[in-house]
Protein backbone atom coordinates (compact mmCIF):
# COMPACT_ATOMS: atom_id res chain seq x y z
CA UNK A 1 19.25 4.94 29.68
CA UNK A 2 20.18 4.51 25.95
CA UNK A 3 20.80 7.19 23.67
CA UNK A 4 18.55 7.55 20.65
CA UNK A 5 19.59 9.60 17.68
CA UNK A 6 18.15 13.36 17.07
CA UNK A 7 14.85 13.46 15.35
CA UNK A 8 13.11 15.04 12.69
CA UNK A 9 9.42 17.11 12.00
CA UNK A 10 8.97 15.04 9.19
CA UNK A 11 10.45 14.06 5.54
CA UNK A 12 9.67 15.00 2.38
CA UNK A 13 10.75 14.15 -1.04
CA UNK A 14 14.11 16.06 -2.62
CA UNK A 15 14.08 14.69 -6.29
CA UNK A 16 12.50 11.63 -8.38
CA UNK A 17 14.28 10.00 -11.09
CA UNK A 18 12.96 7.02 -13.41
CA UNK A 19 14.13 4.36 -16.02
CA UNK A 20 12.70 3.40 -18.86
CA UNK A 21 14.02 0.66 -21.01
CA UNK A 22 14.01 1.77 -24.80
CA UNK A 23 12.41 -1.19 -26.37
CA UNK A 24 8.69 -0.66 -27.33
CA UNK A 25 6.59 -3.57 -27.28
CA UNK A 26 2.86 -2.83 -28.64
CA UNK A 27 0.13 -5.08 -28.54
CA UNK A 28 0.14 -6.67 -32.21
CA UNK A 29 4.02 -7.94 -30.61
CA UNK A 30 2.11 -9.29 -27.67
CA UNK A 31 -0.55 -11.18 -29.85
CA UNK A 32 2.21 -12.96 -31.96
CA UNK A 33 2.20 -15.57 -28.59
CA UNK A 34 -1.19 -15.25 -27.46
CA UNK A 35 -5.06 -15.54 -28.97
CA UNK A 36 -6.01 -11.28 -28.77
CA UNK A 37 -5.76 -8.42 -30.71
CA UNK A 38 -4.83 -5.32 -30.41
CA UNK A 39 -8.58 -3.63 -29.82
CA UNK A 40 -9.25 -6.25 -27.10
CA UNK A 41 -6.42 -5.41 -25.17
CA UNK A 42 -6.92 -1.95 -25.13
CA UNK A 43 -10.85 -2.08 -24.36
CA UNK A 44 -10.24 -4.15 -21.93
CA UNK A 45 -6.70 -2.86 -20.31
CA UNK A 46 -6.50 0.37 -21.27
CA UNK A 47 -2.64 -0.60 -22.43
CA UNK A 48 -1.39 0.00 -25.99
CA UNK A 49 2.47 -0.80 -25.34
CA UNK A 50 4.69 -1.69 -22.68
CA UNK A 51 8.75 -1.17 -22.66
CA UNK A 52 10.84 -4.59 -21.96
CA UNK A 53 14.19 -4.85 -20.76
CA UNK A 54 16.90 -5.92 -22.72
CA UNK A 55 19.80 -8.72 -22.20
CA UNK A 56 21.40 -6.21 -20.61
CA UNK A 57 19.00 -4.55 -18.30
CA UNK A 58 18.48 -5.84 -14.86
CA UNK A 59 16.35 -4.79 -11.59
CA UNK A 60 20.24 -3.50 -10.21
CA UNK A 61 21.18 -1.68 -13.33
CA UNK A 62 17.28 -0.10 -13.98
CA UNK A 63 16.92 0.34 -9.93
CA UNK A 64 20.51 2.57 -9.89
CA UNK A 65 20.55 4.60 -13.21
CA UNK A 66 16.77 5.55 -11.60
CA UNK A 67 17.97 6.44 -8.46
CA UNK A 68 20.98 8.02 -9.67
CA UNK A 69 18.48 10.37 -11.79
CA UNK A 70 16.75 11.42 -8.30
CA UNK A 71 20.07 12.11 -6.97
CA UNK A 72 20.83 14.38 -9.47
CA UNK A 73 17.92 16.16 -9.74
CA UNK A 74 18.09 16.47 -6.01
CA UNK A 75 21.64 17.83 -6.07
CA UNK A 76 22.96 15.18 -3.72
CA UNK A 77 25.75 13.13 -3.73
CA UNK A 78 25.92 9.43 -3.77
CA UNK A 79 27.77 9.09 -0.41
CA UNK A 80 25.50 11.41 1.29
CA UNK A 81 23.23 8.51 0.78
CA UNK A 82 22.71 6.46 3.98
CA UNK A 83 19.75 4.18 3.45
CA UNK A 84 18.69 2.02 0.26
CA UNK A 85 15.24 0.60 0.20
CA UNK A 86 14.48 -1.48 -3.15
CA UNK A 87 11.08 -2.88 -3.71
CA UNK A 88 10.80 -5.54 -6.19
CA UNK A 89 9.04 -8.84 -6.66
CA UNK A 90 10.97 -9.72 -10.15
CA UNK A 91 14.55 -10.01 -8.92
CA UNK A 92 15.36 -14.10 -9.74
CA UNK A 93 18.66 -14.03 -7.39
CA UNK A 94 17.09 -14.80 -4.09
CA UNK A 95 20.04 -14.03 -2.10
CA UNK A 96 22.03 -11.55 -1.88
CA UNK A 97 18.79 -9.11 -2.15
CA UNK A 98 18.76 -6.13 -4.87
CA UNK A 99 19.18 -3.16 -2.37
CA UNK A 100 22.86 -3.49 -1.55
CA UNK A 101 23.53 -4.19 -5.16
CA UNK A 102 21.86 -1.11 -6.39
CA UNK A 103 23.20 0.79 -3.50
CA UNK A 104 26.92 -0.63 -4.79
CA UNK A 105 25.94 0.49 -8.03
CA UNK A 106 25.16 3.97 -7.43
CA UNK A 107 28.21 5.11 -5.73
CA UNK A 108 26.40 4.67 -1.76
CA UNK A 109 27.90 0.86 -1.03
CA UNK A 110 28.46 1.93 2.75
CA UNK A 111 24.62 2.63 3.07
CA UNK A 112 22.43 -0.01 4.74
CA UNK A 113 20.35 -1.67 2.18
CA UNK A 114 17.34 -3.63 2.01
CA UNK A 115 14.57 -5.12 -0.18
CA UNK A 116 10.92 -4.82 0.57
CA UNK A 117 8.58 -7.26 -0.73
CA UNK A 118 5.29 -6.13 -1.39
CA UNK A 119 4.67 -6.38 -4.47
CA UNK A 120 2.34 -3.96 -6.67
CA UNK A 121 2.42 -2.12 -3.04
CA UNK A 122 5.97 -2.02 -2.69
CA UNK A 123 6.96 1.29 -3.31
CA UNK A 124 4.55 2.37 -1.56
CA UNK A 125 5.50 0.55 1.56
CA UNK A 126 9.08 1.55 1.53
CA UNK A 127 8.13 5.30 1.06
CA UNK A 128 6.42 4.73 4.56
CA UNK A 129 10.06 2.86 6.09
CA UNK A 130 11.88 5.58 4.95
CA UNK A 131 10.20 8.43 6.34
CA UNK A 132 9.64 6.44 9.37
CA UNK A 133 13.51 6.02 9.45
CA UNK A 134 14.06 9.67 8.78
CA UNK A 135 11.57 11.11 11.49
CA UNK A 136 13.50 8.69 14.19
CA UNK A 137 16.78 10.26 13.75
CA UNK A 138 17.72 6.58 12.38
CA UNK A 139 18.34 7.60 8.97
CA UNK A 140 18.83 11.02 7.31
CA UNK A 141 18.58 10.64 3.23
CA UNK A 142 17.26 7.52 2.18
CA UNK A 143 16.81 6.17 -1.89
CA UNK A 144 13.45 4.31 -2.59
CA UNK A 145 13.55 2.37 -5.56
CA UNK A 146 10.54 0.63 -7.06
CA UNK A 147 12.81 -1.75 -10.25
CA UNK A 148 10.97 -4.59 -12.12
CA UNK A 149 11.77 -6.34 -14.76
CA UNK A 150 8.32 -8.18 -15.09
CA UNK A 151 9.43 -10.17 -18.42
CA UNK A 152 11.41 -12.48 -16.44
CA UNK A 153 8.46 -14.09 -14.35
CA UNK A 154 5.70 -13.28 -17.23
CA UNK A 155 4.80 -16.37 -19.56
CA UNK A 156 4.17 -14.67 -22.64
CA UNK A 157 1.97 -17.08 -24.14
CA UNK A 158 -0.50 -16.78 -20.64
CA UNK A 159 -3.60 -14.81 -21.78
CA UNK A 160 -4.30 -13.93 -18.40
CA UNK A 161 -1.15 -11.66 -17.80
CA UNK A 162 1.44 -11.54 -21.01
CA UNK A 163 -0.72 -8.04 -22.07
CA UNK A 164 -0.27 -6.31 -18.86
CA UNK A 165 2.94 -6.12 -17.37
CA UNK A 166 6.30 -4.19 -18.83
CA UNK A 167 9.72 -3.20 -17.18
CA UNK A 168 11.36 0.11 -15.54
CA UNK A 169 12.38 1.33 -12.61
CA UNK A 170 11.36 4.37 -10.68
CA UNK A 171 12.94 6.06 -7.76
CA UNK A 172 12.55 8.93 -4.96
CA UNK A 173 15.39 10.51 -2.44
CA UNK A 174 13.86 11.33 0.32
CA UNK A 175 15.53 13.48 3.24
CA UNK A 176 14.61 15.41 6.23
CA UNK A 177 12.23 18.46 6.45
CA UNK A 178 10.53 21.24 9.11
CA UNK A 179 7.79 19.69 8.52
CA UNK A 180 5.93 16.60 7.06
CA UNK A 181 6.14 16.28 3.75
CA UNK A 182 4.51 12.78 3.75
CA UNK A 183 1.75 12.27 5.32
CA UNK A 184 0.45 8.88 7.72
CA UNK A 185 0.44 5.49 5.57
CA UNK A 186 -2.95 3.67 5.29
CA UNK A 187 -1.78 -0.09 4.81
CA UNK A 188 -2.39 -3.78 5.81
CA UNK A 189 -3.24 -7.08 3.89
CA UNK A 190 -4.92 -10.00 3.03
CA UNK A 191 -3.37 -13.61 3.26
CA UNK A 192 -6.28 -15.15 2.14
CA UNK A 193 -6.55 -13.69 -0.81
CA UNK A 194 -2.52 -14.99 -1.96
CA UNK A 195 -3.93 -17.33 -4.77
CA UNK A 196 -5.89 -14.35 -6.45
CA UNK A 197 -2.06 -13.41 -8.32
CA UNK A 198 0.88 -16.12 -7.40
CA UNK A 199 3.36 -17.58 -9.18
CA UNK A 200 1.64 -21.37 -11.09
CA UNK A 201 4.56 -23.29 -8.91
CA UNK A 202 6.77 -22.84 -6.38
CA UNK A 203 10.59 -22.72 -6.55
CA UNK A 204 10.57 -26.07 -4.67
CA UNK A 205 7.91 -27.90 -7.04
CA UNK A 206 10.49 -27.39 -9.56
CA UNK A 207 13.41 -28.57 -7.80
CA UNK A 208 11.65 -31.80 -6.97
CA UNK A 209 10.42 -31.97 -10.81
CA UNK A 210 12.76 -30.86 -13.19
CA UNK A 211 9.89 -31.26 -15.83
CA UNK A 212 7.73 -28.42 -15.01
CA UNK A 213 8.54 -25.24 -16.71
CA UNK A 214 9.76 -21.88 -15.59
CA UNK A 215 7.78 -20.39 -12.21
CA UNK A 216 5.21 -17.19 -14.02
CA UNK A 217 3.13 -14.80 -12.65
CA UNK A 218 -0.87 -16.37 -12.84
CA UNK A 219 -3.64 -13.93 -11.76
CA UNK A 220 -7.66 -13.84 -11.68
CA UNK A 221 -7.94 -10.94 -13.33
CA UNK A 222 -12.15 -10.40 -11.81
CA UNK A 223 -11.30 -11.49 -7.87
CA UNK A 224 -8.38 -8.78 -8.35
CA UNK A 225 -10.75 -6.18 -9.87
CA UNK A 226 -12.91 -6.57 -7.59
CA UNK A 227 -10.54 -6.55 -4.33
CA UNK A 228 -9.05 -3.43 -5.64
CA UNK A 229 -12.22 -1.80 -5.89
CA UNK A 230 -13.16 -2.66 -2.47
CA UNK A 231 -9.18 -1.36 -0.98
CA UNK A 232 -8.08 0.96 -3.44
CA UNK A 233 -10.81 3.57 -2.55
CA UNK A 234 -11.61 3.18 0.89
CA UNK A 235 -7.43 3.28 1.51
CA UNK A 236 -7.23 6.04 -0.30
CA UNK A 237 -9.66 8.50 1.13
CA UNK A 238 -7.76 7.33 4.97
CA UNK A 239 -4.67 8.12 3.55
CA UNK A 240 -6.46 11.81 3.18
CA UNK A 241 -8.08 11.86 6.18
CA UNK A 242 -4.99 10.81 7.93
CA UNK A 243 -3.10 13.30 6.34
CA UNK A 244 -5.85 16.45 7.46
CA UNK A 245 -6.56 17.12 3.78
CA UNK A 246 -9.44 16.94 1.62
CA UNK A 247 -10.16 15.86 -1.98
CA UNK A 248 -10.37 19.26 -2.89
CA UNK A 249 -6.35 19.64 -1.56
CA UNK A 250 -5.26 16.88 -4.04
CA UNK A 251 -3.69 18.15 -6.95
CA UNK A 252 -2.29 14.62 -8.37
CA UNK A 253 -3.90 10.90 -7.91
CA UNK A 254 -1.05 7.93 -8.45
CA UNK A 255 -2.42 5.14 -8.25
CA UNK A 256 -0.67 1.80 -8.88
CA UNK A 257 -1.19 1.40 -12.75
CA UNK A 258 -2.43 -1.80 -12.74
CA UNK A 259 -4.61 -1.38 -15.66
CA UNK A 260 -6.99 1.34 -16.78
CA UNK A 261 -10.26 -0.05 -16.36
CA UNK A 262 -9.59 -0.40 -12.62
CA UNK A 263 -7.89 3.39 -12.51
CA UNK A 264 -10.99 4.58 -14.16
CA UNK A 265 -13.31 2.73 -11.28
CA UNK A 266 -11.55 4.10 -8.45
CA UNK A 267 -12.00 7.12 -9.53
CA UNK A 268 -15.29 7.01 -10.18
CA UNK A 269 -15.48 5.63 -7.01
CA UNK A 270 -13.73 8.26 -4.78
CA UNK A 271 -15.51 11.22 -7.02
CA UNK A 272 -12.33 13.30 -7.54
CA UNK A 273 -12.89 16.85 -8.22
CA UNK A 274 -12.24 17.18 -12.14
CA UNK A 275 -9.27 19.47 -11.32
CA UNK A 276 -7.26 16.27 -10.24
CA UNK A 277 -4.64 15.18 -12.49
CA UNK A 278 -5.22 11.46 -12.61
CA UNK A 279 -1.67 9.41 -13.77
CA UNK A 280 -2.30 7.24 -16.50
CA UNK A 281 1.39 5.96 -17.42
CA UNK A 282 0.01 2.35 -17.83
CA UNK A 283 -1.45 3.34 -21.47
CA UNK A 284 2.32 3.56 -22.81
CA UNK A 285 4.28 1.53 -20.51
CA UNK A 286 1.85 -1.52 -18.71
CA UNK A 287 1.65 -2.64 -14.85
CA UNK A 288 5.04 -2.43 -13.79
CA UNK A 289 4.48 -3.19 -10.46
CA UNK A 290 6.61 -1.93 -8.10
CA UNK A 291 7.89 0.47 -10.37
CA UNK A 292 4.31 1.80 -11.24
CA UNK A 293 3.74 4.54 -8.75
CA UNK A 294 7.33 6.16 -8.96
CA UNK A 295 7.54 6.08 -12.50
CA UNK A 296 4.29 7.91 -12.96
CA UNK A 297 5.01 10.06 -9.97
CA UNK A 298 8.21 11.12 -12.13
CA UNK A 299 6.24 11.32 -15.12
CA UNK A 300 3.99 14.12 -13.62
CA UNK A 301 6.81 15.92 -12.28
CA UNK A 302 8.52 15.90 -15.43
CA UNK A 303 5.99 17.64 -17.06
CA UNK A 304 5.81 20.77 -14.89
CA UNK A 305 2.19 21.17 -14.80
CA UNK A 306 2.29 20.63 -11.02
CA UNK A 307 3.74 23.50 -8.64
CA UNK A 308 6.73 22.00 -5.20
CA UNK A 309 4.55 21.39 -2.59
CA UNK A 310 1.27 20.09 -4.77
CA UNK A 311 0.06 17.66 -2.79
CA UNK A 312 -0.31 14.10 -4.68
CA UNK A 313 -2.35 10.94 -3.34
CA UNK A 314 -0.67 7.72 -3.41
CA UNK A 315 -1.86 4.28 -3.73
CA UNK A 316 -0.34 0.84 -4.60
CA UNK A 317 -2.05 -2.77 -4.13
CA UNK A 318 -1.34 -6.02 -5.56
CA UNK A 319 -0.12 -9.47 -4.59
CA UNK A 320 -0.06 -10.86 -1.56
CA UNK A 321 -2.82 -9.18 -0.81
CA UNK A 322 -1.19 -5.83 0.07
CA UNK A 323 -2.06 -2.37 -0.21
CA UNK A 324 -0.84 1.36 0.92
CA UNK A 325 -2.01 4.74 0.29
CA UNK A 326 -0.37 8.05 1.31
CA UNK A 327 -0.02 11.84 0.21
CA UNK A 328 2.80 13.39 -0.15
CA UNK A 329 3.82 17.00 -1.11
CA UNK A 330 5.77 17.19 -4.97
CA UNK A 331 9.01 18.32 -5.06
């Protein structure tokens, strides 16, 4: 018989830590390369700035001063870090992936490293590997990064999506616990729906015609509303009942922040007591995809308003189509 490493009650999350690039880019900047204005956007987006990366700035660099934030704040050192997990969509080199990078970059270059691909889900998805890893015994404290940097697959002159999306990086250490400190993940997907947000061409259209431009992000902005009103709910309220709690348990909802029309129609649709603190980081900062959900998760803790162990309801969708909803308990 093989031997199978010690186990663990559960994880939970020891410290969150987040990037945010210092350029501020508000919508009047944004309508310089496309036909809006500034009250459209926000009527119908919810979004009156974004932050873009600069020359400098990079999924790596964004992804490891986040995580190196969560670190701290956790009181852990980087070598004490065995597992990377780096969900991103907006890293252009391929191959080698972003996790062992950022894992290089933070001080933990012995830990096993990864990249998970789901998009506006991604964090999301990774939370769920890593306490997975942690409750098998294969894995003991593991850094989830969500790091975008949106600007480099974005056509700013595209009507469609040059308003929505901005750059940052968000991250979580997560380590072992007594007991579960995230609860079951609600996920799955549609590949049917992969046209509804896709890149215009693929990598190899452009190989075999060096006269089409640049691969960007295209999206139908009403098919996408209208899936996410369909998942983002009915995900969400498994998530709770998979996790034994109630709406009336939830202290925090973080959903992805894809816009704010469609956070303001979930929760309409769930009926969240009013004593829920709803996140609503896309107003300042856009959809930053993978980086959504931690960077508003920090945001929240950040401001103290929320006691350790509030529980907070989780859910990220996007391309592909993907989706995953969990609670977990702040730190």
């Amino acid at each position: 018989m093989l031997r199978t490493p010690p186990t663990s009650a559960g994880s939970r999350i020891l410290g969150v830590g987040a990037y945010r690039p210092a350029r501020v880019v508000d919508n009047d900047e944004i309508c310089r390369y496309i036909d809006s204005s500034d009250d459209w956007i926000r009527r119908r987006s919810g979004i009156e700035a974004r932050r873009f990366a600069g020359p400098g700035e990079s999924v790596i660099s964004m992804g490891a001063a986040a995580a190196a934030k969560a670190l701290e704040r956790a009181g852990l050192a980087a070598e004490l870090v065995d597992t990377v997990l780096v969900a991103t969509v907006s890293d252009l080199e391929q191959c080698p992936a972003a996790a062992p990078r950022v894992a290089s970059a933070l001080g933990a270059g012995g830990a096993a490293a990864m990249d998970v691909g789901a998009a506006c889900a991604g964090f999301c998805y990774a939370l769920a590997l890593a306490d997975s890893l942690i409750r098998s015994g294969n894995a003991r404290h593991v850094v989830v990064v969500g790091s975008e940097k949106m600007t480099d697959i974005v056509d700013p002159a595209d009507r469609g999506t040059a308003f929505l999306f901005g750059d940052g990086a968000g991250a979580v250490l997560l380590g072992p616990a007594r007991r579960p400190g995230v609860g079951p993940v609600v996920w799955g997907s549609d590949g049917d729906g992969a046209r509804l947000i896709q890149h215009n061409h693929t990598w190899a259209e452009l190989r075999d015609d060096r006269d089409l431009p640049f691969p960007t992000l295209r999206m139908d902005g009403t098919e996408v509303f209208r899936w996410a009103m369909q998942i983002a709910p009915k995900a969400s309220r498994e998530a709770m009942q998979a996790a034994g709690v109630g709406a009336e348990d939830i202290a925090a909802f973080i959903p992805h922040q894809a816009n704010g029309r469609i956070i303001d129609a979930v929760v309409k649709a769930m009926g969240l007591p009013d004593t829920v603190i709803v996140a609503r980081e896309v107003t300042g900062f856009g959809n930053t995809s993978a980086a959504s959900v931690p960077l508003a998760l920090e945001d929240l803790v950040n401001r103290g308003d929320l006691p350790s162990g509030s529980k907070a309801l989780m859910v990220g969708f996007g391309a592909g189509l993907v989706y995953a909803a969990q609670v977990v308990e702040l730190p």
